[in-house]
C-alpha atoms as a PDB file:
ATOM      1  CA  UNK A   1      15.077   2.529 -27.368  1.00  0.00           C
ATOM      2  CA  UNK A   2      12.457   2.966 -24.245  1.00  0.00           C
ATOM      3  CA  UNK A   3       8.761   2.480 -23.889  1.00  0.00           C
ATOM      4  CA  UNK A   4       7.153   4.926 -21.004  1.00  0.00           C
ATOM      5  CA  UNK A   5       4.313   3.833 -20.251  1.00  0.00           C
ATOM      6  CA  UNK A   6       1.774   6.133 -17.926  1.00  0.00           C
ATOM      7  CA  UNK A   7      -2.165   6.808 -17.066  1.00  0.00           C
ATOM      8  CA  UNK A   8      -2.646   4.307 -14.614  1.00  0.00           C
ATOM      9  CA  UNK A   9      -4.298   5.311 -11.070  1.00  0.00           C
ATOM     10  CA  UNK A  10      -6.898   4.738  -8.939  1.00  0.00           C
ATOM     11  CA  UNK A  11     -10.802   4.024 -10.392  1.00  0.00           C
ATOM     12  CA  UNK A  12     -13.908   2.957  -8.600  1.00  0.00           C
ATOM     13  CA  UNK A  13     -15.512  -0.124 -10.476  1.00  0.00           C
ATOM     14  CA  UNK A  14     -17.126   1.170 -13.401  1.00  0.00           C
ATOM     15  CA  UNK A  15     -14.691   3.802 -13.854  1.00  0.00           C
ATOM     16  CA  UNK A  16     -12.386   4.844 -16.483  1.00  0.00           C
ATOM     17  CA  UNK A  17      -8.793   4.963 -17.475  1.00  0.00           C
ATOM     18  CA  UNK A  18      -6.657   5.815 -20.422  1.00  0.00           C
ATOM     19  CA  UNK A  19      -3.194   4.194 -20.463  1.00  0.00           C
ATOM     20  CA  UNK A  20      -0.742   5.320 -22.480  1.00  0.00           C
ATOM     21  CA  UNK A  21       2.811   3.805 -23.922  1.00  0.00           C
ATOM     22  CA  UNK A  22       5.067   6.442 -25.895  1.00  0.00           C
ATOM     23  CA  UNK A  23       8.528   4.747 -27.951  1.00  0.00           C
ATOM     24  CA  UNK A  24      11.387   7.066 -28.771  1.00  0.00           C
ATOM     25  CA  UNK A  25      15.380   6.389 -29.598  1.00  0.00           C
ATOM     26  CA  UNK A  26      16.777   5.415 -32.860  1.00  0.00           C
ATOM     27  CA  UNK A  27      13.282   3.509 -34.356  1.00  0.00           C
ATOM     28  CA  UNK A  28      13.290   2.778 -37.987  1.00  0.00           C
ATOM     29  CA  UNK A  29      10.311   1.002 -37.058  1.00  0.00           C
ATOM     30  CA  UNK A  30       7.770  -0.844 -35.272  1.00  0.00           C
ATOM     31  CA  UNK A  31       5.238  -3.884 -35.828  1.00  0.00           C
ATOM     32  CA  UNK A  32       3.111  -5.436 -33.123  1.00  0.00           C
ATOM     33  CA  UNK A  33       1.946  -2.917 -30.154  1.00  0.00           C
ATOM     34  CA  UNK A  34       0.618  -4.686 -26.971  1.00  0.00           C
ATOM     35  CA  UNK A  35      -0.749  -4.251 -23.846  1.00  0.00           C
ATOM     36  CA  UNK A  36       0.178  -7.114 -21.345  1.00  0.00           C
ATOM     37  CA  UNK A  37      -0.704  -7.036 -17.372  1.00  0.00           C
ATOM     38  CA  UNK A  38       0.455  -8.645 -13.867  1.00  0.00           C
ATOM     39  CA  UNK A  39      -1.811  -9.209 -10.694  1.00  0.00           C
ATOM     40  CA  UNK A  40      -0.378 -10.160  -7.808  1.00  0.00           C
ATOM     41  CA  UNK A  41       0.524 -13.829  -7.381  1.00  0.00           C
ATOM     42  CA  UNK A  42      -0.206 -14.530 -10.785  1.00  0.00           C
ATOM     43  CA  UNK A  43       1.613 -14.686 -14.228  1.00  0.00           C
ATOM     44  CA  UNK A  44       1.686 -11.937 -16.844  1.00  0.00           C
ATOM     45  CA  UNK A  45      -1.524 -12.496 -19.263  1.00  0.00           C
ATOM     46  CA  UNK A  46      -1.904 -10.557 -22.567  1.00  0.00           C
ATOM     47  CA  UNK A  47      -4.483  -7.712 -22.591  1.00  0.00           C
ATOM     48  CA  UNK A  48      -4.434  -6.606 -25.936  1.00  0.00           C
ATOM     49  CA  UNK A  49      -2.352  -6.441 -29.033  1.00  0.00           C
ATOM     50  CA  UNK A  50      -2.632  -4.054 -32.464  1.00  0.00           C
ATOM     51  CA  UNK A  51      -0.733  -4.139 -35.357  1.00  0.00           C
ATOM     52  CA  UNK A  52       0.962  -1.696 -37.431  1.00  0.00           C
ATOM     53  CA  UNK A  53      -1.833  -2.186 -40.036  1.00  0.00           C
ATOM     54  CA  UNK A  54      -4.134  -1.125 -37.126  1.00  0.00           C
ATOM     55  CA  UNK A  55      -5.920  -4.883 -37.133  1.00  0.00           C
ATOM     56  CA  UNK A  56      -6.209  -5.439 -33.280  1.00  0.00           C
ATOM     57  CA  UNK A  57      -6.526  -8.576 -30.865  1.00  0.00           C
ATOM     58  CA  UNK A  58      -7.571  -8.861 -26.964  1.00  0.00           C
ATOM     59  CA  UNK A  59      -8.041 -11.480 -24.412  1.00  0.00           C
ATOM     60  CA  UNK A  60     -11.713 -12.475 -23.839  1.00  0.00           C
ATOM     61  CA  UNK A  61     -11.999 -11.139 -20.263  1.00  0.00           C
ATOM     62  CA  UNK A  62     -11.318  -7.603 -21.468  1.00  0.00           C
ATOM     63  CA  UNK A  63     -12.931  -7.961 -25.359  1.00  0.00           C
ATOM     64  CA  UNK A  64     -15.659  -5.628 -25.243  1.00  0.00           C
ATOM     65  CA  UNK A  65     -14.692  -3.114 -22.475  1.00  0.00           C
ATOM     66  CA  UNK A  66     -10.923  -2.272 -23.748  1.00  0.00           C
ATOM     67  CA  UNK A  67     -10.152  -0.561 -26.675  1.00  0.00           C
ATOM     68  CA  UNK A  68      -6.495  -0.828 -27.999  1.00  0.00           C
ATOM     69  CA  UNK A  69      -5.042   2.280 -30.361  1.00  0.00           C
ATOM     70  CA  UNK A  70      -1.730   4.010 -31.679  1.00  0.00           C
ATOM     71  CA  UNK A  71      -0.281   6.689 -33.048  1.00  0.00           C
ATOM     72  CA  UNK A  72       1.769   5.576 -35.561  1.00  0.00           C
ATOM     73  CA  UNK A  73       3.222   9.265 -36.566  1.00  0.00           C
ATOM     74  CA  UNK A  74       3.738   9.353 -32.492  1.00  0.00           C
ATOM     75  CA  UNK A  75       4.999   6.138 -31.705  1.00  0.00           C
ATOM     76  CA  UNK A  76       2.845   5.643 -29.521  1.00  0.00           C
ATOM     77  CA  UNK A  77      -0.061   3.176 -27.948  1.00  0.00           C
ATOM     78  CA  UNK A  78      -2.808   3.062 -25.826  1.00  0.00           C
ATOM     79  CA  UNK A  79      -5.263   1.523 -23.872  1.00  0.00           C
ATOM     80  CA  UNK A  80      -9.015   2.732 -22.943  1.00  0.00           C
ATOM     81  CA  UNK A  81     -10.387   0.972 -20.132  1.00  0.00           C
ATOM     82  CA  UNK A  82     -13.918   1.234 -19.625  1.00  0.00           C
ATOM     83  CA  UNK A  83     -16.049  -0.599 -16.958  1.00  0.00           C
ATOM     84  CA  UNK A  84     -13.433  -1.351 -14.707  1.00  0.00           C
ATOM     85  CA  UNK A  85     -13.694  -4.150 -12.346  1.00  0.00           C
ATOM     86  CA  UNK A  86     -11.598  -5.325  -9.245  1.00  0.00           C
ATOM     87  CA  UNK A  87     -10.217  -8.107 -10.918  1.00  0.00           C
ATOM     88  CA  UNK A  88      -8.575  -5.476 -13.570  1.00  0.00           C
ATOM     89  CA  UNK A  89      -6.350  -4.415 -11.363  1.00  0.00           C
ATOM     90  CA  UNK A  90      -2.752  -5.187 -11.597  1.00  0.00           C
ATOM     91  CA  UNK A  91       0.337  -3.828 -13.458  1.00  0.00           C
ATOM     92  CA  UNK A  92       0.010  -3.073 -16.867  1.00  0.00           C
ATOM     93  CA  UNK A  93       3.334  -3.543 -19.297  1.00  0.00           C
ATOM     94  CA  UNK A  94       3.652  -2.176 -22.526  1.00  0.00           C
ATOM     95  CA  UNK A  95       5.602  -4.130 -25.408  1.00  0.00           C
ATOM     96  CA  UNK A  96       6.585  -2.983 -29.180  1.00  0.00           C
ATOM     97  CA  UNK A  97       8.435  -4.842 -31.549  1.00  0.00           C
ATOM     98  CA  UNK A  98      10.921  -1.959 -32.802  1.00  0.00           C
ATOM     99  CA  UNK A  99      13.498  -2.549 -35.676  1.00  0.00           C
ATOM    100  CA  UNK A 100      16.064  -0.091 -34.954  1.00  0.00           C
ATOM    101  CA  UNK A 101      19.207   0.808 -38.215  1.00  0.00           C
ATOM    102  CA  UNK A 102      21.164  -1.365 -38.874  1.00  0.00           C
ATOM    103  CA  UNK A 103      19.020  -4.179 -36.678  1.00  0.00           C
ATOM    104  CA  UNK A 104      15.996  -6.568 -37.135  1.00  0.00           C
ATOM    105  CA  UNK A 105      12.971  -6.614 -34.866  1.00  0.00           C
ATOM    106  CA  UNK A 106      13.626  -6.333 -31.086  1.00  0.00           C
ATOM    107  CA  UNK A 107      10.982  -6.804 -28.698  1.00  0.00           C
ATOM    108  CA  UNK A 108      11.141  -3.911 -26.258  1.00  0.00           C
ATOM    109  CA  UNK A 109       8.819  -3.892 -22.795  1.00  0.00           C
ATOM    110  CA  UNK A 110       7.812  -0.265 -21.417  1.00  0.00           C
ATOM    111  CA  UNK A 111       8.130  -0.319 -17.186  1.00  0.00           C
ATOM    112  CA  UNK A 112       4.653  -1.094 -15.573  1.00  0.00           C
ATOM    113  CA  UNK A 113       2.199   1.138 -14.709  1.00  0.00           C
ATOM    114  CA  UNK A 114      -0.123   0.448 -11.602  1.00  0.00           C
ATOM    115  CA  UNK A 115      -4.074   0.494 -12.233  1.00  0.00           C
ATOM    116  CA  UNK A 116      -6.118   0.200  -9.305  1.00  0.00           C
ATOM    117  CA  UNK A 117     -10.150  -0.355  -9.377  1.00  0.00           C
ATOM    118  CA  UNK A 118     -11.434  -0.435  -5.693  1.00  0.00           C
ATOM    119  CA  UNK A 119     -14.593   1.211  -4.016  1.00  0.00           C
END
């Protein structure tokens, strides 16, 4: 199983961004979809999380500007980012917890993908 995660770049503050965190390998399933992210010097905070059921979570310094989604028929998640500020950038990881055959629920982490917000 792999998570690829992409859409992160460069923004100006106030800007836009659409991440984007595709699953594929053997997946007989997957629960909880999240969005985690890493800024320099500092430990990896949660973002934002949605369930399979589609009922969704986020921290409070992103509630209101980021909008958490999947594709269920894709395996897939994202993450709009609207209003961008400095302090958004960092790394941003993608997790899923994917049950593969003949296994329970792993916890699987996508590679990070880079989101920059500077003038």
């Amino acid at each position: 199983v792999q998570l690829q995660a992409s859409g992160g770049g460069l923004v100006q503050p106030g800007g836009s961004l659409r991440l984007s965190c595709a699953a594929s390998g053997s997946i007989f399933s997957i629960g909880d979809m999240g969005w985690y992210r890493q800024a320099p010097g500092n430990r990896r905070e949660l973002v934002a999380v949605i369930a399979s059921g589609g009922s969704t979570n986020y921290s409070g310094s992103v509630k209101g500007r980021f909008i958490i989604s999947r594709d269920n028929a894709m395996n897939t998640v994202y993450l709009q980012m609207n209003s961008l500020k400095p302090e958004d950038t960092a790394d941003y990881y993608c997790n899923a917890e994917i049950a593969t055959l003949g296994y329970g629920l792993m916890l699987y982490w996508g590679q990070g993908t880079l989101v920059t917000v500077s003038s």
